[in-house]
Protein backbone atom coordinates (compact mmCIF):
# COMPACT_ATOMS: atom_id res chain seq x y z
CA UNK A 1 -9.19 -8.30 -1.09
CA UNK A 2 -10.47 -4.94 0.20
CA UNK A 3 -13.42 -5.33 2.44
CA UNK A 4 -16.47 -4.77 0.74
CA UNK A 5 -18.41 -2.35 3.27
CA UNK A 6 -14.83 -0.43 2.71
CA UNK A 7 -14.61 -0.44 -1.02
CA UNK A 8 -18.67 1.47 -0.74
CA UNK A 9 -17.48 3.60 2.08
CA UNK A 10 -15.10 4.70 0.62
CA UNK A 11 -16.37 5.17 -3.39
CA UNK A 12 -18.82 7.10 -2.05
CA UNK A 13 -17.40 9.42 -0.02
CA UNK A 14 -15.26 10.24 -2.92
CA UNK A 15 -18.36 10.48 -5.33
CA UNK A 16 -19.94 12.98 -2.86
CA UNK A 17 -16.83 14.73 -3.39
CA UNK A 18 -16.56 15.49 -6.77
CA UNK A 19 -19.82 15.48 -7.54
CA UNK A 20 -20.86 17.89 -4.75
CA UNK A 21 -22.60 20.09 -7.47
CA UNK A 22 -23.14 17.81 -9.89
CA UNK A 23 -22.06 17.82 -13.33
CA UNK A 24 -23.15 20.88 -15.19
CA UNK A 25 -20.52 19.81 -18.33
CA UNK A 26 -21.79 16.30 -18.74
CA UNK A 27 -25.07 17.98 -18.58
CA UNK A 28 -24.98 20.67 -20.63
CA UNK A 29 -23.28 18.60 -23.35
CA UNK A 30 -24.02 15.15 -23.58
CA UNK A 31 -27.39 13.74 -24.40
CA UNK A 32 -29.09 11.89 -21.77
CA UNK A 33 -29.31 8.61 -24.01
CA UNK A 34 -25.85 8.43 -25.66
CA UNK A 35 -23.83 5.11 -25.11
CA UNK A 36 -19.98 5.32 -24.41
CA UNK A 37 -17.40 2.28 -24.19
CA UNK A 38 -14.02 3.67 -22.07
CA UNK A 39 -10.83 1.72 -22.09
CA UNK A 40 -8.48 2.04 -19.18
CA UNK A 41 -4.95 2.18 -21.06
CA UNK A 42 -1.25 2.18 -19.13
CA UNK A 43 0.36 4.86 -20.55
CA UNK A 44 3.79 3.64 -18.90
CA UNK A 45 5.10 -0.32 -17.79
CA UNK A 46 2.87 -0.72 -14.34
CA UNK A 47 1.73 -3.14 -12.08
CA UNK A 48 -2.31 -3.35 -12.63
CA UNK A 49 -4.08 -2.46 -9.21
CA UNK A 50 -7.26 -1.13 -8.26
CA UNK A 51 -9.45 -3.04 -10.31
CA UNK A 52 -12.40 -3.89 -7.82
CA UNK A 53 -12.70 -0.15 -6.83
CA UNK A 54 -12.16 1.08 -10.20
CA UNK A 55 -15.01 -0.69 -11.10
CA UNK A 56 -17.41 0.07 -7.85
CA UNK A 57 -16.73 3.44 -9.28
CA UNK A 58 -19.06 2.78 -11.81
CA UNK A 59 -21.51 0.61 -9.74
CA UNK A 60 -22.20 2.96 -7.67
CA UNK A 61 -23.18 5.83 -10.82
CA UNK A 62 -24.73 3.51 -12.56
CA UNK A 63 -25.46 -0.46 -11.37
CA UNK A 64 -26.23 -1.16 -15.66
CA UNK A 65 -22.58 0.06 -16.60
CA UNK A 66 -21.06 -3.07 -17.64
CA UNK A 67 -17.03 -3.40 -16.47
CA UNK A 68 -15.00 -5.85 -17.76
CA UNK A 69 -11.38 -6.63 -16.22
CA UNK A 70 -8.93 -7.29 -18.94
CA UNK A 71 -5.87 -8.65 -16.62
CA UNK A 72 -5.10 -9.95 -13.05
CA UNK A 73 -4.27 -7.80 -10.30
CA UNK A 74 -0.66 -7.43 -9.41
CA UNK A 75 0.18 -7.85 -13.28
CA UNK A 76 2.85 -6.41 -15.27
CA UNK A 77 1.95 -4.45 -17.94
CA UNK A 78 3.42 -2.27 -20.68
CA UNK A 79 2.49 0.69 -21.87
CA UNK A 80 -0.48 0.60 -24.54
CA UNK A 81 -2.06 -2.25 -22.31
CA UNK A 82 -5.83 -1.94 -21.86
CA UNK A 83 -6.16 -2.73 -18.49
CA UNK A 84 -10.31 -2.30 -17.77
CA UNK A 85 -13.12 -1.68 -20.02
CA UNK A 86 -16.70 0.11 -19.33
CA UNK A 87 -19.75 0.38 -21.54
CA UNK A 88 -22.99 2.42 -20.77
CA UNK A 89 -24.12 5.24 -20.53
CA UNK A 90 -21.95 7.94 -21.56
CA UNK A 91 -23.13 10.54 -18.48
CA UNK A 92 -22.65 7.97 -16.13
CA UNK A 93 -19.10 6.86 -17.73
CA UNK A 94 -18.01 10.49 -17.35
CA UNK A 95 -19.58 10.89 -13.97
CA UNK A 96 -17.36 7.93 -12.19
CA UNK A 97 -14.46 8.93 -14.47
CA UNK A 98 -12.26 10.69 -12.29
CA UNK A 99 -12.58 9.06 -9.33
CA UNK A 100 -12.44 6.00 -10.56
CA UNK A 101 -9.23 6.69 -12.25
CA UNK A 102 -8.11 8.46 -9.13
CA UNK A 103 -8.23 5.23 -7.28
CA UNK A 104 -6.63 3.04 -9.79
CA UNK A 105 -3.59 5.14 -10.55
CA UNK A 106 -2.80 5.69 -6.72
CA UNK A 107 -2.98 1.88 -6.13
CA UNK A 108 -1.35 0.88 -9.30
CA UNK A 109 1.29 3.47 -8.25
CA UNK A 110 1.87 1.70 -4.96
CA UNK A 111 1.62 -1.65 -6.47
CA UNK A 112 4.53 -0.43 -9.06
CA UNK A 113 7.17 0.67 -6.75
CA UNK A 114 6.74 -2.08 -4.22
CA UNK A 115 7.31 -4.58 -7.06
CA UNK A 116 10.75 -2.28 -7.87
CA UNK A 117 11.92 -3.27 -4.29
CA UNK A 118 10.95 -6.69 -3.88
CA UNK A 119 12.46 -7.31 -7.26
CA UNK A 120 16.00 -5.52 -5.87
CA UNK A 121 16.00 -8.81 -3.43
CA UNK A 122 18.48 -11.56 -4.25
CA UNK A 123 17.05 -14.46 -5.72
CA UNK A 124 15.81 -16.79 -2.35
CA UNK A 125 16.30 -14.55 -0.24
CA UNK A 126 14.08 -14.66 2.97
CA UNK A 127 13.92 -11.11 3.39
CA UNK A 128 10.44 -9.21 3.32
CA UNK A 129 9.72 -5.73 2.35
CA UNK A 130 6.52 -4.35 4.24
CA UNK A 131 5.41 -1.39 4.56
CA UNK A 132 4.55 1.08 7.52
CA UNK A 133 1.28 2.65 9.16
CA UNK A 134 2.19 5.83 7.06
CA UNK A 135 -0.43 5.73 4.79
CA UNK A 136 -3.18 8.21 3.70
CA UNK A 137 -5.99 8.42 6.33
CA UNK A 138 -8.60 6.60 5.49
CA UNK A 139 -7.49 4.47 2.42
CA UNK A 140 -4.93 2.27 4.67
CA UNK A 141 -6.96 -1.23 3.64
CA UNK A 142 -6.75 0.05 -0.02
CA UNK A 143 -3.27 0.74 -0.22
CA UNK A 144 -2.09 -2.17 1.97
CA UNK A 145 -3.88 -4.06 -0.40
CA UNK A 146 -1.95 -2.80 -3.13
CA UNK A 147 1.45 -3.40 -1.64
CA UNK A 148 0.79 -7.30 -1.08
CA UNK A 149 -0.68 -6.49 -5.09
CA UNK A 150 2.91 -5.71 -5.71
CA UNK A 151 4.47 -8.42 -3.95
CA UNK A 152 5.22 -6.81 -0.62
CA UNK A 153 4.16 -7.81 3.34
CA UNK A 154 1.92 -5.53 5.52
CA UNK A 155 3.42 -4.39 9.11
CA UNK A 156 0.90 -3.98 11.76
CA UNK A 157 -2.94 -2.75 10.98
CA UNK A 158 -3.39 -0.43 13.77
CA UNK A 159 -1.78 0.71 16.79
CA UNK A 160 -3.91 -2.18 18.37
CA UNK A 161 -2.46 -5.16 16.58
CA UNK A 162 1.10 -5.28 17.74
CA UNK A 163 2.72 -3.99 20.65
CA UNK A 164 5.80 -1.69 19.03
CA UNK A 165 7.72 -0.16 21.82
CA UNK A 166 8.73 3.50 20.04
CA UNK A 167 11.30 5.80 20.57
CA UNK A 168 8.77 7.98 22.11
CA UNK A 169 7.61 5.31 24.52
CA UNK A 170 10.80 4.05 26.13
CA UNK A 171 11.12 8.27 26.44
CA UNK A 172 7.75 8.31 27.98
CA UNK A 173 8.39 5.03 30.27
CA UNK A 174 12.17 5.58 31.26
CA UNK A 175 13.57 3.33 29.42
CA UNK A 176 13.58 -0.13 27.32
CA UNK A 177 13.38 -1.97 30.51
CA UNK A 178 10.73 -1.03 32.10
CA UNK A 179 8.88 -0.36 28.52
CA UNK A 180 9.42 -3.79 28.20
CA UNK A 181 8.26 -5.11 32.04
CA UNK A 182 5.51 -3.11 31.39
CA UNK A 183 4.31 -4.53 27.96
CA UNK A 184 4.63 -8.28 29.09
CA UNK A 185 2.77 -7.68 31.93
CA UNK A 186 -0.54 -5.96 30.40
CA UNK A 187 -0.40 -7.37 26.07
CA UNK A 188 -1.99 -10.82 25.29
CA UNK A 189 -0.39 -13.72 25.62
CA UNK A 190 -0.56 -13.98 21.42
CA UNK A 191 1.32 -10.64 21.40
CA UNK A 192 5.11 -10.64 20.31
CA UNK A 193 7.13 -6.99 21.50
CA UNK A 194 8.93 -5.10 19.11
CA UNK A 195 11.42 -2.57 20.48
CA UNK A 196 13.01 0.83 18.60
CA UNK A 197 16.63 0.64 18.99
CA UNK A 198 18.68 3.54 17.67
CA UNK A 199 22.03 2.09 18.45
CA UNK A 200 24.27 -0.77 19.17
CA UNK A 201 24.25 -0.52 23.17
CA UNK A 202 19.97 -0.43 23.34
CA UNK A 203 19.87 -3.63 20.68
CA UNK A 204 21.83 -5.37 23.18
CA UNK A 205 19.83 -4.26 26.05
CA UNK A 206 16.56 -5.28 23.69
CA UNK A 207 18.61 -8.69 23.15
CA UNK A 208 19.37 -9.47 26.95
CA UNK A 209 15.37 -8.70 27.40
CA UNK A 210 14.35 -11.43 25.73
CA UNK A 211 12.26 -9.02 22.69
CA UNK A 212 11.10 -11.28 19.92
CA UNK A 213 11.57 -8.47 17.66
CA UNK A 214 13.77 -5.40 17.06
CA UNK A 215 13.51 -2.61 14.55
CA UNK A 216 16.69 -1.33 13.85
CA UNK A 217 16.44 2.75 13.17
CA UNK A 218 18.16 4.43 10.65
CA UNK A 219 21.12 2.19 11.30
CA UNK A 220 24.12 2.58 8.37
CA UNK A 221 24.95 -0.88 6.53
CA UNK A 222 28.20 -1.42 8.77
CA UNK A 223 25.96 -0.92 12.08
CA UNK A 224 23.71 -3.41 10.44
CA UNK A 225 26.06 -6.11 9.71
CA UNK A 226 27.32 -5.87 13.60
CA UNK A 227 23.94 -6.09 14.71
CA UNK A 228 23.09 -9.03 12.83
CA UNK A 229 26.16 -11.09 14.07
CA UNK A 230 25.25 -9.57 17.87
CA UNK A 231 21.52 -10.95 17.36
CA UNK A 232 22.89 -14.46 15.92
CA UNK A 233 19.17 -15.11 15.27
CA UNK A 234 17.60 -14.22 18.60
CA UNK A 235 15.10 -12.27 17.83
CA UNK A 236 14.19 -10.83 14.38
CA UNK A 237 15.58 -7.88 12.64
CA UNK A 238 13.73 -5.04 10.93
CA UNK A 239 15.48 -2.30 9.06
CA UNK A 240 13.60 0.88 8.90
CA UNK A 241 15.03 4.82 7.96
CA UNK A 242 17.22 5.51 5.52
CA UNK A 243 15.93 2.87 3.21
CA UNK A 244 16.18 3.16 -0.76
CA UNK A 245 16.37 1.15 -3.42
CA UNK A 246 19.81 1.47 -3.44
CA UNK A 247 20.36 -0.53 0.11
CA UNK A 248 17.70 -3.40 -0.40
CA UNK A 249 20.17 -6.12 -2.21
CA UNK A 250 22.86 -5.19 0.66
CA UNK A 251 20.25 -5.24 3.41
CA UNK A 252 18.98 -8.58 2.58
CA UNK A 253 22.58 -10.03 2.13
CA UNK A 254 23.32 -8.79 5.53
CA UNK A 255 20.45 -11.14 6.71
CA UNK A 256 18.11 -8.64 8.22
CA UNK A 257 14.52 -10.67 8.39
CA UNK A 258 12.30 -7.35 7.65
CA UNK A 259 12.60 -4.11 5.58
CA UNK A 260 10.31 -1.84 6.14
CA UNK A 261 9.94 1.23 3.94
CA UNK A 262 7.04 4.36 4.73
CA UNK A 263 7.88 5.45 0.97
CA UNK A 264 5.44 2.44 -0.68
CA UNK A 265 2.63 4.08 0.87
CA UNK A 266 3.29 7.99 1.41
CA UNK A 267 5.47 8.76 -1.48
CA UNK A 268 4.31 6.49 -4.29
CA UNK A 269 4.10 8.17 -7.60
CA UNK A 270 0.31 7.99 -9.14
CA UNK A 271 0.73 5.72 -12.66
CA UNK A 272 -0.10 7.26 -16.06
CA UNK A 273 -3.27 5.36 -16.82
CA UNK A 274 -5.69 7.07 -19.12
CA UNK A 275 -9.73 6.30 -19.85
CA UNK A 276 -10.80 6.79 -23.56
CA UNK A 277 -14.25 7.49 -24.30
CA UNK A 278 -16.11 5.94 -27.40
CA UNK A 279 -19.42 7.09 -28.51
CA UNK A 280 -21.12 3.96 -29.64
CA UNK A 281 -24.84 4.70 -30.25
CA UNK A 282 -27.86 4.97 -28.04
CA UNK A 283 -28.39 3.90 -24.63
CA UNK A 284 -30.61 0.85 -23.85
């Protein structure tokens, strides 16, 4: 779940925004004690996400709008499913609209495509796909939560959870080795090293290190293959660069452990979902 001091945060910092000025339409033309119902449809197959900050949307217009959730996050829907429901007032409905909507189409959007590349795994296959710190500043809890929504594994939080020795750092140190010397000597005891390797000759400089893990960059499927049969299961493989649907089914039968793809997060496409207002009568 998204944290709950994060899910206010964040709603209202993106109420403040688009209702800097307030509403002169919803003012100007609808009365102050008309009742609205608005169903959240999926105009295209999707994997429902959002639905906790879709509804703080309204919460936080309105605490007497009523939301009702319709299906489970991390469903599959098809198109023409109503996903949420909200009945109140129609100013507040209209209000929360876009933003509310903005949230749930951006996660649901995540959600969708990481379910496309878990579901290009082979059946059993022990492979994860995770995703990568490359997310929008600000909303990383919202759309990390959305990739595990779509079946996927988060990679590190923050630049404080894992130690994840960079091209730039081995640059910036002098090398793997004493990257590496360096790291053991100063990270907790609980902390695992991951090390960069660009090609063949550093993975086996990683390997003779002793580095529990080792992201392989932008590394062609042949390259992979070798470096799989040169690890022989000493240390863990991620695959990251280069990565598109395309390569996930011969990634995992290579036997890489990790695949870790920046596009779930930063290159998402929003899903079509559309709110339909209903005038129903006068507000209670």
């Amino acid at each position: 779940m998204i944290p709950r001091h994060l899910l206010d945060e964040v709603v209202r910092r993106a109420l403040d925004e688009d209702l800097a000025g307030g509403d002169v339409t919803t003012d100007s033309v609808v009365p102050p004690d008309a009742a609205a119902v608005g169903r959240a449809i999926a105009k295209s197959p999707l994997v429902a996400c959002g639905g906790d900050v879709f509804a703080r949307a309204f919460y936080a217009i309105d605490p007497g709008v009523r939301v009702e959730r319709l299906v489970d996050e991390g469903t599959r829907v098809d198109a023409g499913t109503e996903l949420w429901r909200v009945e109140g007032s129609a100013r507040s409905l209209l209000l929360a609209e876009r933003t509310a909507l903005n949230f749930a189409q951006r996660l649901s959007g995540i959600a969708s495509l990481t379910r496309r590349f878990v579901d290009a795994l082979p059946p059993g296959a022990r492979t994860r796909v995770a995703d990568t710190r490359k997310t929008t500043p600000g909303l990383r809890a919202f759309e990390r939560y959305a990739v595990r929504m779509g079946g996927g594994h988060n990679h590190r939080d923050s630049l404080g959870s894992a130690v994840m020795i960079k091209d730039n750092h081995i640059a910036a140190a002098g090398g793997i080795e004493p990257a590496v010397e360096r790291a053991r000597s100063r990270a907790p005891h609980t902390s695992r090293i991951e090390v960069e390797v660009t090609d063949l000759e550093q993975l086996d400089e990683a390997l003779r290190l002793g580095v529990e893990i080792i992201m392989l960059d932008n590394f062609d499927d042949a390259r992979t293959a070798e470096a799989v049969q040169r690890t022989a299961g000493r240390a863990l493989l991620e695959v990251s660069g280069n990565v598109g649907l395309d390569r996930v089914t011969r990634l995992a039968q290579l036997g890489v452990d990790v695949i870790s793809v920046g596009a779930l997060t930063h290159s998402a496409p929003a899903a079509d979902i559309s709110l339909a207002l209903e005038l129903i009568g006068v507000a209670g």
